[in-house]
N, C-alpha and C. Protein backbone atom coordinates (compact mmCIF):
# COMPACT_ATOMS: atom_id res chain seq x y z
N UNK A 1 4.94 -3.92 4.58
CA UNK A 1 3.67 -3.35 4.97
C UNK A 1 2.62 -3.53 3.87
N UNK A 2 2.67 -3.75 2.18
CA UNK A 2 1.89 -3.49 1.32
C UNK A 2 1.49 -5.09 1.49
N UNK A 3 2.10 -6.17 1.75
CA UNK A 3 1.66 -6.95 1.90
C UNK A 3 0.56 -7.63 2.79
N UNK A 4 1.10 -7.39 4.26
CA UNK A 4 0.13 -7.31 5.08
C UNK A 4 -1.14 -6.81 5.19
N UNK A 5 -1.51 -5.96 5.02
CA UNK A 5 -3.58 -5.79 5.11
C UNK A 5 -3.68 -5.36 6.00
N UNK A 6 -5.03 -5.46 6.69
CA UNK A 6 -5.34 -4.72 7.49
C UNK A 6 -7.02 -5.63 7.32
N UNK A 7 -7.79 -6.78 7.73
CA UNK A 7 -8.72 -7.29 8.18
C UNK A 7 -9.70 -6.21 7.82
N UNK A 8 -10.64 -6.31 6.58
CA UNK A 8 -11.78 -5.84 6.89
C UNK A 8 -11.60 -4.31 5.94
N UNK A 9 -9.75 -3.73 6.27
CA UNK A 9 -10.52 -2.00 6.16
C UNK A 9 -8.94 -2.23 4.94
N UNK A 10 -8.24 -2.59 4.54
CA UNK A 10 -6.97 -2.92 3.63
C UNK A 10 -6.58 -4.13 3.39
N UNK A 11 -6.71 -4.45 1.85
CA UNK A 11 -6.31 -6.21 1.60
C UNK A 11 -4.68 -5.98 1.22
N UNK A 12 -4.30 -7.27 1.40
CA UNK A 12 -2.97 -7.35 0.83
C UNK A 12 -2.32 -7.34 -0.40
N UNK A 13 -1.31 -6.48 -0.42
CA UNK A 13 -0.78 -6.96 -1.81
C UNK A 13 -0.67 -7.77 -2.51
N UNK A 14 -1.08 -8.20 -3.57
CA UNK A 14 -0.65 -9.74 -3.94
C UNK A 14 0.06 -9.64 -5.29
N UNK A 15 0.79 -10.48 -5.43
CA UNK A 15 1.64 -10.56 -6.66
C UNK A 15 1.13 -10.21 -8.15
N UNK A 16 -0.70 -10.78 -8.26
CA UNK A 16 -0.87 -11.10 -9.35
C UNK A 16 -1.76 -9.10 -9.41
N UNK A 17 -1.19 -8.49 -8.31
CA UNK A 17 -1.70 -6.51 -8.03
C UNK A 17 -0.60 -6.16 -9.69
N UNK A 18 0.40 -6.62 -9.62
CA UNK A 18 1.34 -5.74 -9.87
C UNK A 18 1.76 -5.98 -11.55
N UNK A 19 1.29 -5.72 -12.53
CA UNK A 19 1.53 -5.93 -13.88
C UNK A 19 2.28 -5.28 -14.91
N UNK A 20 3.68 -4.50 -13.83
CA UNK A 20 5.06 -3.99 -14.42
C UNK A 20 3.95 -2.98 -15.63
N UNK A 21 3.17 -2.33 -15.39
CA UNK A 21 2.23 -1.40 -16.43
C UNK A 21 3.45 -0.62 -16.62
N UNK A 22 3.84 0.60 -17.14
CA UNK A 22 4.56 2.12 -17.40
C UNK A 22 3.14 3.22 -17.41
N UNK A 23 1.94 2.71 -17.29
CA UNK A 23 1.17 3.72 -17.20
C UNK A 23 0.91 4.69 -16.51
N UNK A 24 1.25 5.73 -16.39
CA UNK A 24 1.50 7.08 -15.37
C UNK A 24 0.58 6.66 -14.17
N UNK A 25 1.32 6.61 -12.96
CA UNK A 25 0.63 6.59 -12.12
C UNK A 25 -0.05 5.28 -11.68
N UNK A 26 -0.10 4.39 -12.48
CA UNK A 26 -0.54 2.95 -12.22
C UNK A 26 0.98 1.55 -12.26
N UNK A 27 2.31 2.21 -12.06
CA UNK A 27 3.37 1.32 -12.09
C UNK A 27 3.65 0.90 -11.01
N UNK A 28 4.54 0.01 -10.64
CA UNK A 28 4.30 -1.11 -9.71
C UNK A 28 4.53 -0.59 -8.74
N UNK A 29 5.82 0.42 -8.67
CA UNK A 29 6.27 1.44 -7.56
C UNK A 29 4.78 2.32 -6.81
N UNK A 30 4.46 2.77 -7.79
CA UNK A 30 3.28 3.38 -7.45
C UNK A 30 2.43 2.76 -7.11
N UNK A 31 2.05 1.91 -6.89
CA UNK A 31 0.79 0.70 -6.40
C UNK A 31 1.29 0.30 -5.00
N UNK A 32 2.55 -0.13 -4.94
CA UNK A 32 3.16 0.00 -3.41
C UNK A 32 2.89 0.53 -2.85
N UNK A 33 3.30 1.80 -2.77
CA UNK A 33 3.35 3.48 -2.34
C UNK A 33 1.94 3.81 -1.66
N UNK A 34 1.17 3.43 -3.01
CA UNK A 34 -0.31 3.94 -2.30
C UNK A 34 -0.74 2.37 -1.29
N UNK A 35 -0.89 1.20 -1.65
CA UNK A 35 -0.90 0.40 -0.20
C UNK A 35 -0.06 0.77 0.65
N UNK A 36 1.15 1.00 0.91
CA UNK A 36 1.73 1.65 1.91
C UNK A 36 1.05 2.41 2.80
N UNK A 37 0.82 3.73 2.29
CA UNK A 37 0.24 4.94 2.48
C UNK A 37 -1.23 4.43 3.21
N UNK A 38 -1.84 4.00 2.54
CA UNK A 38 -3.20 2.81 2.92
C UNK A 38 -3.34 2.27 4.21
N UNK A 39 -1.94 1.63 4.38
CA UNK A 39 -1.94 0.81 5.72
C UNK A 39 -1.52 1.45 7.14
N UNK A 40 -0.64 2.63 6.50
CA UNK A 40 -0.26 3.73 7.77
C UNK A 40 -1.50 4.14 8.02
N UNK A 41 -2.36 5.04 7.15
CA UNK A 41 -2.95 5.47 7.47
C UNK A 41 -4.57 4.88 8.39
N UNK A 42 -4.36 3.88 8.22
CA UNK A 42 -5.65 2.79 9.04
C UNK A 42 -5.17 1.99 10.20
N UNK A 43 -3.42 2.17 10.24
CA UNK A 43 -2.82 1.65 11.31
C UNK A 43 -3.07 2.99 12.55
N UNK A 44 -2.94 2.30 14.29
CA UNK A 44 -2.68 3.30 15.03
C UNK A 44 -1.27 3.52 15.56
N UNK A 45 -0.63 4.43 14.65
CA UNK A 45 0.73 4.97 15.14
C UNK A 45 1.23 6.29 15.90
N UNK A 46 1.93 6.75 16.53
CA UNK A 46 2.06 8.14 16.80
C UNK A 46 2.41 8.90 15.76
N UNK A 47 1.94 10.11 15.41
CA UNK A 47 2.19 10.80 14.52
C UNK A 47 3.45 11.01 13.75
N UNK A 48 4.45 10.75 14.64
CA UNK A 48 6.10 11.20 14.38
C UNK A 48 6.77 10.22 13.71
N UNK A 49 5.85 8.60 13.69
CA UNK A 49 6.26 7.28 13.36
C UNK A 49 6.03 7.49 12.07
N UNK A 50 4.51 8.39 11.36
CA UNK A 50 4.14 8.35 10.24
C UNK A 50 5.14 9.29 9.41
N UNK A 51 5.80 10.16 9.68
CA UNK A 51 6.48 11.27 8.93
C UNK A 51 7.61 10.52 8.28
């Protein structure tokens, strides 16, 4: 999903996103997570899909 996008309203992940940081909150896990989060939330799913 972090890869994929979303046209217009979420870009895709791209390899050169992710720079193995340890900086609280800016690590690679965490950069996922929030595109993740990003793409559910601009996708149309039923509510129960998102939980």
């Amino acid at each position: 999903m972090a890869n994929l996008g979303i046209p217009g309203e979420v870009s895709p992940l791209e390899k050169s996103d992710l720079k193995s940081s340890q900086e609280e909150g800016n690590t690679d896990g965490e950069i996922i997570i929030r595109k993740i989060k990003s793409f559910l939330k601009r996708k149309t799913y039923p509510i129960q899909n998102k939980n």
